[in-house]
Protein backbone atom coordinates (compact mmCIF):
# COMPACT_ATOMS: atom_id res chain seq x y z
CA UNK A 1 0.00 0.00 0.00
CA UNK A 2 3.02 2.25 0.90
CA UNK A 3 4.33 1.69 -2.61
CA UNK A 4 1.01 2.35 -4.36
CA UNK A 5 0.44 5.47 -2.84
CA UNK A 6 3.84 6.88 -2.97
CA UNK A 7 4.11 6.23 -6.87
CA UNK A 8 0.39 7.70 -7.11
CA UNK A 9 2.09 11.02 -5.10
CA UNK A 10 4.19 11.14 -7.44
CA UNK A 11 1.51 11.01 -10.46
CA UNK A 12 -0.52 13.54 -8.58
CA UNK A 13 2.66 16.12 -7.96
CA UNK A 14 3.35 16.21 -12.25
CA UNK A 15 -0.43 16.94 -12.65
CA UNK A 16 -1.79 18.66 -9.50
CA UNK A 17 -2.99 21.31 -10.98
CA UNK A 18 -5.58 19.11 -12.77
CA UNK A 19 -6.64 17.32 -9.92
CA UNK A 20 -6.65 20.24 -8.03
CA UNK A 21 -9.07 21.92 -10.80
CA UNK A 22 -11.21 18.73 -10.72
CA UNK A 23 -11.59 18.16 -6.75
CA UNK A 24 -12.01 22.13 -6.27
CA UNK A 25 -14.63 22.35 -9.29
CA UNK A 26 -18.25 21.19 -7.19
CA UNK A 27 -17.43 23.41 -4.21
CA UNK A 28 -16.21 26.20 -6.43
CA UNK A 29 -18.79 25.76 -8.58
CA UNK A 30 -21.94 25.06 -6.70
CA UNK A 31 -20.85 28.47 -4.63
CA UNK A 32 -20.81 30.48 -7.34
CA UNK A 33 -24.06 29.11 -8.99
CA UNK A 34 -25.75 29.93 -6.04
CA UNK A 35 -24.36 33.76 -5.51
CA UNK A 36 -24.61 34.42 -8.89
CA UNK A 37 -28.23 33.25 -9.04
CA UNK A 38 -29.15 35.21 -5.87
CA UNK A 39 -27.30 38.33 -6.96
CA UNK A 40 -29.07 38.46 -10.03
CA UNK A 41 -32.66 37.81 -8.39
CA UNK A 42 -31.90 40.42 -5.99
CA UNK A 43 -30.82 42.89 -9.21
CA UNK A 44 -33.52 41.90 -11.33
CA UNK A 45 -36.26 43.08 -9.08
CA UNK A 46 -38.48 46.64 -10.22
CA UNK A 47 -37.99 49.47 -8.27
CA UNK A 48 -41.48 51.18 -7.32
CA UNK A 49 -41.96 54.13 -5.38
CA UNK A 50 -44.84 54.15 -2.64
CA UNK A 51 -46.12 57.00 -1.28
CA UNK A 52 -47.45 56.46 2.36
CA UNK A 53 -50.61 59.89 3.10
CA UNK A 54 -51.23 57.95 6.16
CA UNK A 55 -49.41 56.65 9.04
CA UNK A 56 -52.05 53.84 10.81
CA UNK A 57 -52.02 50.42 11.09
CA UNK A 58 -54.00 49.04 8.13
CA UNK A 59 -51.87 51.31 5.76
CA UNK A 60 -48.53 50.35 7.01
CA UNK A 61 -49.00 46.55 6.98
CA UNK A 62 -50.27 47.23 3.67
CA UNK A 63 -46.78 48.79 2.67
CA UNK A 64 -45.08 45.69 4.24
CA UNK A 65 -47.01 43.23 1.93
CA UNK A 66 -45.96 44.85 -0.98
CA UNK A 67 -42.29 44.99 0.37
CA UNK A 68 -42.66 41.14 0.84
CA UNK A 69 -42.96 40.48 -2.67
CA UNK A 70 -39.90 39.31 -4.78
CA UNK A 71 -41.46 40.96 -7.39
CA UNK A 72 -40.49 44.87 -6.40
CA UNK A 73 -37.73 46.94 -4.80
CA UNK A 74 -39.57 49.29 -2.68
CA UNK A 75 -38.80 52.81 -2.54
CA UNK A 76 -40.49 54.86 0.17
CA UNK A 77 -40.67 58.52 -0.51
CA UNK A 78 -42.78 61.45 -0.93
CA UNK A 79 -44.65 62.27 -4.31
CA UNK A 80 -42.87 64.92 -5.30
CA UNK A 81 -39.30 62.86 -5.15
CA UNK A 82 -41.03 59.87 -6.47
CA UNK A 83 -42.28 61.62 -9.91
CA UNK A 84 -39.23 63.33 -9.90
CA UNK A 85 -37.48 60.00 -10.41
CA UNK A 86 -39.83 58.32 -12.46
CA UNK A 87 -39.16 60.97 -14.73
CA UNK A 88 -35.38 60.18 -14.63
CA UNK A 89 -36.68 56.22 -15.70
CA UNK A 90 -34.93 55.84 -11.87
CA UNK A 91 -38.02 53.91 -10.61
CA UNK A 92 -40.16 52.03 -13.03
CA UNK A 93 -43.93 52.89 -11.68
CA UNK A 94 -44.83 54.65 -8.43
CA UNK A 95 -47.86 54.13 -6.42
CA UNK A 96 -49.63 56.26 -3.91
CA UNK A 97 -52.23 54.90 -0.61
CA UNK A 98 -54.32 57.91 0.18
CA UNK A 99 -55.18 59.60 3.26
CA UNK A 100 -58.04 57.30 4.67
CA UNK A 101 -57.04 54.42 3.46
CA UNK A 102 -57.63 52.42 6.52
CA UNK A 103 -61.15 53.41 6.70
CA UNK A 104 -62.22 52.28 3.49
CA UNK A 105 -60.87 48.93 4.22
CA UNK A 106 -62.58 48.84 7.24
CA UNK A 107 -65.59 49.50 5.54
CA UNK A 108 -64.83 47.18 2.41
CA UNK A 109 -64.59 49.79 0.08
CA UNK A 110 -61.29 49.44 -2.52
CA UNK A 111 -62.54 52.34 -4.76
CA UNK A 112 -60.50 55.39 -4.67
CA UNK A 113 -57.94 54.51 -1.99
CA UNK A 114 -54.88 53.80 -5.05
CA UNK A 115 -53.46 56.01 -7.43
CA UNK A 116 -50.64 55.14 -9.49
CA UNK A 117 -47.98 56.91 -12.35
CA UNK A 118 -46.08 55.37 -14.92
CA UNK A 119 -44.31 55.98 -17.96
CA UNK A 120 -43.82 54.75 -21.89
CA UNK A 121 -41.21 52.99 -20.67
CA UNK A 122 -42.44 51.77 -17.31
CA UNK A 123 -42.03 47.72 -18.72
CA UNK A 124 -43.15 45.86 -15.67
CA UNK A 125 -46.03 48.46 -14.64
CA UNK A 126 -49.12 45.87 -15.59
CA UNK A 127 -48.20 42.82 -13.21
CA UNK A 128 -46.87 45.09 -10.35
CA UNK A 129 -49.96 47.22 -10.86
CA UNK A 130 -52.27 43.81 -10.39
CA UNK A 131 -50.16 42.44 -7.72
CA UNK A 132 -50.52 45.86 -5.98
CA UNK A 133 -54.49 45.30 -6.71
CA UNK A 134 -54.31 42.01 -5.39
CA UNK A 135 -52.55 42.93 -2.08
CA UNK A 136 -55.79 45.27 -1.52
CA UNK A 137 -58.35 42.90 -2.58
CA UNK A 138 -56.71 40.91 0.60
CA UNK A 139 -57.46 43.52 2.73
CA UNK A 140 -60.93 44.14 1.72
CA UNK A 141 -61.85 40.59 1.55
CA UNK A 142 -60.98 40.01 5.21
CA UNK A 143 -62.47 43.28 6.12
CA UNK A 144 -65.85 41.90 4.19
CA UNK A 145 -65.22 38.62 5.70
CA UNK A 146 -65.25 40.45 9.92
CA UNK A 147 -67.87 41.82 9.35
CA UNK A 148 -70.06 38.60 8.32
CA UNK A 149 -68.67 37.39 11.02
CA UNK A 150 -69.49 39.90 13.60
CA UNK A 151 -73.06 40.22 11.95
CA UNK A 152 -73.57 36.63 12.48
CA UNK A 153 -72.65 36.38 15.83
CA UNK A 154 -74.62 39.59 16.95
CA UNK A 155 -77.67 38.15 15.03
CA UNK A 156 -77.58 34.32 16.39
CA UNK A 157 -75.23 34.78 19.38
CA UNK A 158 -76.24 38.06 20.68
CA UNK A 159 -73.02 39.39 21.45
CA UNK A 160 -70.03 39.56 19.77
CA UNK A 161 -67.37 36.80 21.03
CA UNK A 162 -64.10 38.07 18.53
CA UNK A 163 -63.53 41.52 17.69
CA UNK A 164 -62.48 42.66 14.26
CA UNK A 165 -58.96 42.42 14.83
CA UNK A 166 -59.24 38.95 16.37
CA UNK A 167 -61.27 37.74 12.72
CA UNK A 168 -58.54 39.01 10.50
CA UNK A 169 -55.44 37.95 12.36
CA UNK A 170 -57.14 34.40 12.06
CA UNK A 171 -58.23 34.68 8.42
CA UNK A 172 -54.27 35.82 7.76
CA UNK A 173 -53.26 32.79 9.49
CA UNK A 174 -55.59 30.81 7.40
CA UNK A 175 -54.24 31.82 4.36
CA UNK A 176 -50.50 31.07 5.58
CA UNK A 177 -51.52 27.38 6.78
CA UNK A 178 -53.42 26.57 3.54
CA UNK A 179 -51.14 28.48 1.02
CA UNK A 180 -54.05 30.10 -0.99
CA UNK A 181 -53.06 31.46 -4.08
CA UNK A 182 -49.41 31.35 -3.08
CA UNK A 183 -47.08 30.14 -6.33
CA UNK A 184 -43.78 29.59 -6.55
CA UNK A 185 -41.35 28.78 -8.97
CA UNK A 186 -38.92 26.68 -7.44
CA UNK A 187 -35.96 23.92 -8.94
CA UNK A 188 -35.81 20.85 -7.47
CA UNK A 189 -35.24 20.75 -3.76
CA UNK A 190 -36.08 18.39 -0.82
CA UNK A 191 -37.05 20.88 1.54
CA UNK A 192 -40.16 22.77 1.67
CA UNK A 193 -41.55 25.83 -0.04
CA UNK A 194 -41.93 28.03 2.59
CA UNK A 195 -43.42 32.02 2.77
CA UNK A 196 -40.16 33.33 2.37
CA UNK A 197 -39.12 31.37 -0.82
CA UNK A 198 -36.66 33.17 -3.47
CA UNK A 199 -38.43 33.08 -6.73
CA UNK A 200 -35.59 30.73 -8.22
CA UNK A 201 -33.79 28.76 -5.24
CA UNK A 202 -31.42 26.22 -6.37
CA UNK A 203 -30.65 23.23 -4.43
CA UNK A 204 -27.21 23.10 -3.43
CA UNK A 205 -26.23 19.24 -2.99
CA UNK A 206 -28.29 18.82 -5.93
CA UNK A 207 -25.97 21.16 -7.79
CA UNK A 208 -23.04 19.89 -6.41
CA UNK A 209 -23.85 16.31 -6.97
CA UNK A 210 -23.94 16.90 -10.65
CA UNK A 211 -20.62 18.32 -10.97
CA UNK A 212 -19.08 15.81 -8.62
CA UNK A 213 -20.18 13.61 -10.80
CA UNK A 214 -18.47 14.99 -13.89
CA UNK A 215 -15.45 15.80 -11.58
CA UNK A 216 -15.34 12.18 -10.38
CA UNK A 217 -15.57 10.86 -14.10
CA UNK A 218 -12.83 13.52 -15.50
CA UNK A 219 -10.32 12.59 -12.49
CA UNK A 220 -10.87 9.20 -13.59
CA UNK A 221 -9.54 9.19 -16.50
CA UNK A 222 -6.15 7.47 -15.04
CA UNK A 223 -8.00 4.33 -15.66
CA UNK A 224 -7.71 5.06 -19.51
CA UNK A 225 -4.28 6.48 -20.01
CA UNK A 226 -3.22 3.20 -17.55
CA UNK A 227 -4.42 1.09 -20.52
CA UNK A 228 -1.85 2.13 -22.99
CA UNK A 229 0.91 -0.10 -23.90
CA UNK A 230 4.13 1.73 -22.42
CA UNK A 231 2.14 2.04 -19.21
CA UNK A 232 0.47 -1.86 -18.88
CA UNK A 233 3.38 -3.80 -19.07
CA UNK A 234 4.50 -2.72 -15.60
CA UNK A 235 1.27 -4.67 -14.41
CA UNK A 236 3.32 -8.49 -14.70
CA UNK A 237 6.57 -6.72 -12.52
CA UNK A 238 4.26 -5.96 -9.63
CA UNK A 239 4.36 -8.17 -6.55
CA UNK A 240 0.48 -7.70 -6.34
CA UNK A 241 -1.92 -8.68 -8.31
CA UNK A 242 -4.07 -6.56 -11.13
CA UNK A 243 -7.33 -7.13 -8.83
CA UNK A 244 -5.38 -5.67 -5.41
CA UNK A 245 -3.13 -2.88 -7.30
CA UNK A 246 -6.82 -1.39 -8.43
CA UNK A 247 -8.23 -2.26 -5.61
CA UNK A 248 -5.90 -0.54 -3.62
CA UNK A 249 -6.05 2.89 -5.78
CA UNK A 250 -9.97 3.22 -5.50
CA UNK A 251 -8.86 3.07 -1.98
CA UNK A 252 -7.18 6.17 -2.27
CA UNK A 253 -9.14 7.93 -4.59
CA UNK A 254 -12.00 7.24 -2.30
CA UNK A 255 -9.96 8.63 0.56
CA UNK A 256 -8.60 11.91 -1.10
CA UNK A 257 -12.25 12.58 -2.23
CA UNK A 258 -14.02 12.05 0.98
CA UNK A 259 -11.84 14.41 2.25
CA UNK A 260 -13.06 17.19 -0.09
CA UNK A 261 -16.47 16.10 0.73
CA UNK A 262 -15.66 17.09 4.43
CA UNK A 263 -14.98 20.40 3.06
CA UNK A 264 -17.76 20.61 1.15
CA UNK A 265 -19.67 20.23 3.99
CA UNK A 266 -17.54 22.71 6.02
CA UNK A 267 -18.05 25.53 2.86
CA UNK A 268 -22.31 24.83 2.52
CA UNK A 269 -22.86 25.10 6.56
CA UNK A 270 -20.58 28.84 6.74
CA UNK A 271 -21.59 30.26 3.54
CA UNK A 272 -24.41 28.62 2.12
CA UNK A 273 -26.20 28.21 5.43
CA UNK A 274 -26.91 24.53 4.95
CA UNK A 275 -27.64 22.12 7.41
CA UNK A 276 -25.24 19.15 9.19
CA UNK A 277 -27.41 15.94 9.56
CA UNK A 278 -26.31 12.60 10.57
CA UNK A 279 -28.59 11.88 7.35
CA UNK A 280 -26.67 13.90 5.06
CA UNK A 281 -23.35 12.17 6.02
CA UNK A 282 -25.10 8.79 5.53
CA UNK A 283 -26.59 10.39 2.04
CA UNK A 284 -22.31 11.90 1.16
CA UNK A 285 -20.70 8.48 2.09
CA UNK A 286 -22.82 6.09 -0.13
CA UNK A 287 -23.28 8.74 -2.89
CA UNK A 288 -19.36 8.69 -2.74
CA UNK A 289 -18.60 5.34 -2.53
CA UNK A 290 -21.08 4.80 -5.49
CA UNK A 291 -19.55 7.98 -7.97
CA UNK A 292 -15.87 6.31 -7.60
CA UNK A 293 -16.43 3.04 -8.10
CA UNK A 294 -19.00 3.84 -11.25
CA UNK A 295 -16.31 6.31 -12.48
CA UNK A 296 -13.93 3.66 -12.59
CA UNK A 297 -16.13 1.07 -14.20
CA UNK A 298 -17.02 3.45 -17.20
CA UNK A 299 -13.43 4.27 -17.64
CA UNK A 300 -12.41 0.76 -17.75
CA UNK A 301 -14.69 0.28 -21.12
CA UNK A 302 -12.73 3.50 -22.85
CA UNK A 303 -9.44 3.19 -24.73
CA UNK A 304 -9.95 6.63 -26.33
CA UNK A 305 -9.26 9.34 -23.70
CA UNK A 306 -11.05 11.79 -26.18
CA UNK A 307 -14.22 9.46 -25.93
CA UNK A 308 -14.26 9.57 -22.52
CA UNK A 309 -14.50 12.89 -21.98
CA UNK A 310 -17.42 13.42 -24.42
CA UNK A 311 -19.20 10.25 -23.39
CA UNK A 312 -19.15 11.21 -19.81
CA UNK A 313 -20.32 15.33 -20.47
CA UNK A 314 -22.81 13.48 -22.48
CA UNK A 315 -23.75 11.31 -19.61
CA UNK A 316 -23.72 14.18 -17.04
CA UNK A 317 -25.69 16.72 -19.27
CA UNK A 318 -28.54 13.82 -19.69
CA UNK A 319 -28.62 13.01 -15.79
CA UNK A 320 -28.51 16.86 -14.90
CA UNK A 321 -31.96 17.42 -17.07
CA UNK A 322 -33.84 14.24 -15.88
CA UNK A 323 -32.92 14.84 -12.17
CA UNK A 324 -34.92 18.28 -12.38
CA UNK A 325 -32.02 20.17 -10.72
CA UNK A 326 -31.25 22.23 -13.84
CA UNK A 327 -34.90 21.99 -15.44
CA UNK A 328 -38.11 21.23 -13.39
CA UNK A 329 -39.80 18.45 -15.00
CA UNK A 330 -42.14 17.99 -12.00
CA UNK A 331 -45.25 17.96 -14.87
CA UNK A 332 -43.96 14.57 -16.30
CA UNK A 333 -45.55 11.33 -15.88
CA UNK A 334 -42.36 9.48 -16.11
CA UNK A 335 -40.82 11.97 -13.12
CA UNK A 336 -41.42 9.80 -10.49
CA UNK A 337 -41.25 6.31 -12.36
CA UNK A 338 -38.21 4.83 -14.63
CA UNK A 339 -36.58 8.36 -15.26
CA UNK A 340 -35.97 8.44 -11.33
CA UNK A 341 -35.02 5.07 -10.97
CA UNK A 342 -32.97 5.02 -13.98
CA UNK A 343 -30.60 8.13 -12.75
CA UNK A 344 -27.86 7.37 -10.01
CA UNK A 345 -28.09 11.17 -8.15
CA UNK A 346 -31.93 10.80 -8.04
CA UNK A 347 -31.46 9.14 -4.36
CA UNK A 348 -28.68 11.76 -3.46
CA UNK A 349 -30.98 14.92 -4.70
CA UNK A 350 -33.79 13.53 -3.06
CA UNK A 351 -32.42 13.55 0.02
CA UNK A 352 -31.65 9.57 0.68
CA UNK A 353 -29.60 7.53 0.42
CA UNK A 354 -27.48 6.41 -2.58
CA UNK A 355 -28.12 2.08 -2.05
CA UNK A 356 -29.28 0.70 -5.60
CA UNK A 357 -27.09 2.02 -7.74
CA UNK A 358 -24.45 1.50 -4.85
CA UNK A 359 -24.88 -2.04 -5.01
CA UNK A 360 -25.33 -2.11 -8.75
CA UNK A 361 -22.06 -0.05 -9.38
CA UNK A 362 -20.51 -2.79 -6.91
CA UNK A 363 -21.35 -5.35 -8.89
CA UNK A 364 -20.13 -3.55 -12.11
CA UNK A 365 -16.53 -3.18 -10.58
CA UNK A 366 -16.40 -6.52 -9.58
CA UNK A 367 -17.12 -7.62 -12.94
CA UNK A 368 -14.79 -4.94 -14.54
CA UNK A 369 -11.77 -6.17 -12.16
CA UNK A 370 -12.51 -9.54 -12.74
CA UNK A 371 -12.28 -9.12 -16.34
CA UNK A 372 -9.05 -7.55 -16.01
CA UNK A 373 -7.58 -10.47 -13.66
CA UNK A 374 -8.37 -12.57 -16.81
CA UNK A 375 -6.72 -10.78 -18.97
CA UNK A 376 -3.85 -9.98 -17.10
CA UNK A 377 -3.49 -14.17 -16.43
């Protein structure tokens, strides 16, 4: 073993800047995925101006709805800076809630209590306008909705047992619990949609499995240049055997990659803000253990390094799209049947753990490295 791994140092110190690329590229890359993704969202969001004529309660939770939204950047101001900079094309549409605003939503009354400006060039005015709308329909609808309530309770009950405030704080908390009307659009992730959900949130092992996955192929491609001539006949002057020289340097590899893991996990938890579970190391050890020793067995069927690379992007690309991580493809029938069952990172994306296609890449490297005893003999 002390002989393997000291000739594989010295493999790894001509071409470390390779492996280095390779081992660095799903941390690396999954990171920067995910800050460039949020950076963007954050960017891409319309600025609005709201005007505020009032200062109560109704009207100011009103204001924090509409800040809620990952639609709009808010912009509170008065109306004479606000037209000022819609006139400079500095804020896309502006919107002002009138002086007794809170009244007319206690009374159910949405006429008259919105007025909005907007320009030629105001692009995004229509669905901020009807979210806007929306926002106050809310507000009316539970105000409509108290005072059924109180009615009914006066009329049959004589008294009223909830005050106003009491009905809509509970009709608010309604809506949260049952997710009316709330949409997202969301890639593939395990966890659940939640309030507070980014419009696009990506999930991070799910990114990272895919381009461990291509990393883990491309680092593998020692199996293929250790099939050329020059390189093969030093297999019948070793005092092992083919089966326990291979063995031996999956060993390795296995090692030297599970230690990257670890700092995978180190890099998600500070700056990613992802979780430590004893699940997730069960999910990392079995995904690993499965992407080295598959690696290995597709390399072993290459004599082409050129191939190799192109059959195994090809491979990636096609598991990538059928996983959903890069594409949702929660509308398809075959989602949850043979596409799933059929991938190898489905288990690892979904949360679980990696033991079919463990067991079945097992199998594959015995097979491989039993073939290769055979030839070797």
């Amino acid at each position: 073993m002390r002989d393997v791994l000291y000739t594989r140092l010295l493999l790894w110190k001509r071409k470390w800047l390779g492996m280095l690329f390779w081992l660095l590229l799903p941390i690396i890359g999954t990171y920067g995925i995910v800050s460039v993704t949020d950076t963007i969202q954050d960017d891409s969001k319309v600025p609005i101006g709201i005007v505020l004529e009032e200062q109560t309660d109704v009207a100011t939770e009103f204001l924090q709805s509409i800040k809620h939204s990952d639609l709009v950047y808010v912009e509170q101001t008065t109306e004479e800076n606000a037209l000022s900079k819609l006139e400079k094309h500095e804020l896309d549409s502006v919107f002002i809630i009138h002086d007794g605003f809170e009244d007319a939503i206690l009374k159910g009354n949405r006429n008259h209590i919105l007025s909005s400006y907007y320009t030629e060039l105001s692009f995004a005015y229509s669905p901020v306008k009807e979210m806007i709308v929306s926002l106050a329909q809310e507000e009316t609808g539970r105000s409509k909705a108290a005072h059924v309530v109180l009615n009914l309770s006066e009329t049959y009950l004589g008294k009223e047992n909830w005050s106003w405030e009491e009905i809509r704080a509970k009709s608010v908390e309604v809506q949260q619990e049952e997710n009316l009307l709330n949409t997202r659009f969301q890639y593939s992730s395990p966890t659940e949609i939640t309030k507070d959900a980014t419009l696009i949130s990506w999930n991070s092992w799910g990114l990272w499995a895919i381009l461990s996955l291509l990393a883990t192929l491309f680092v593998s491609d020692w199996v293929v240049r250790e099939k050329t001539l020059p390189v093969s006949t030093r297999y019948y002057f070793l005092k092992l055997s083919r089966l326990q020289y291979f063995l031996q340097i999956l060993v390795l590899y296995m090692l030297l990659f599970f230690l990257v893991d670890l700092v995978s996990v180190v890099v998600f938890t500070i700056f990613l803000d992802e979780s430590i579970s004893l699940q997730l190391i069960i999910n990392l050890v079995t995904f690993r253990i499965m992407l080295v020793t598959l690696s290995f067995s597709i390399a072993s069927l290459f004599t082409s390094r050129g191939a190799f690379y192109g059959v195994s992007f090809l491979y990636v690309l096609l598991l990538a799209t059928s996983s959903g991580t890069i594409l949702p493809i929660d509308g398809f029938e075959l989602n949850n049947s043979l596409i799933r069952s059929l991938n190898p990172i489905q288990a690892f994306v979904a949360g679980k753990p990696t033991l079919l296609w463990l067991f079945s890449s097992l199998i594959f490297l015995l097979l491989v490295l039993k073939g290769k005893e055979r030839t070797n003999a």
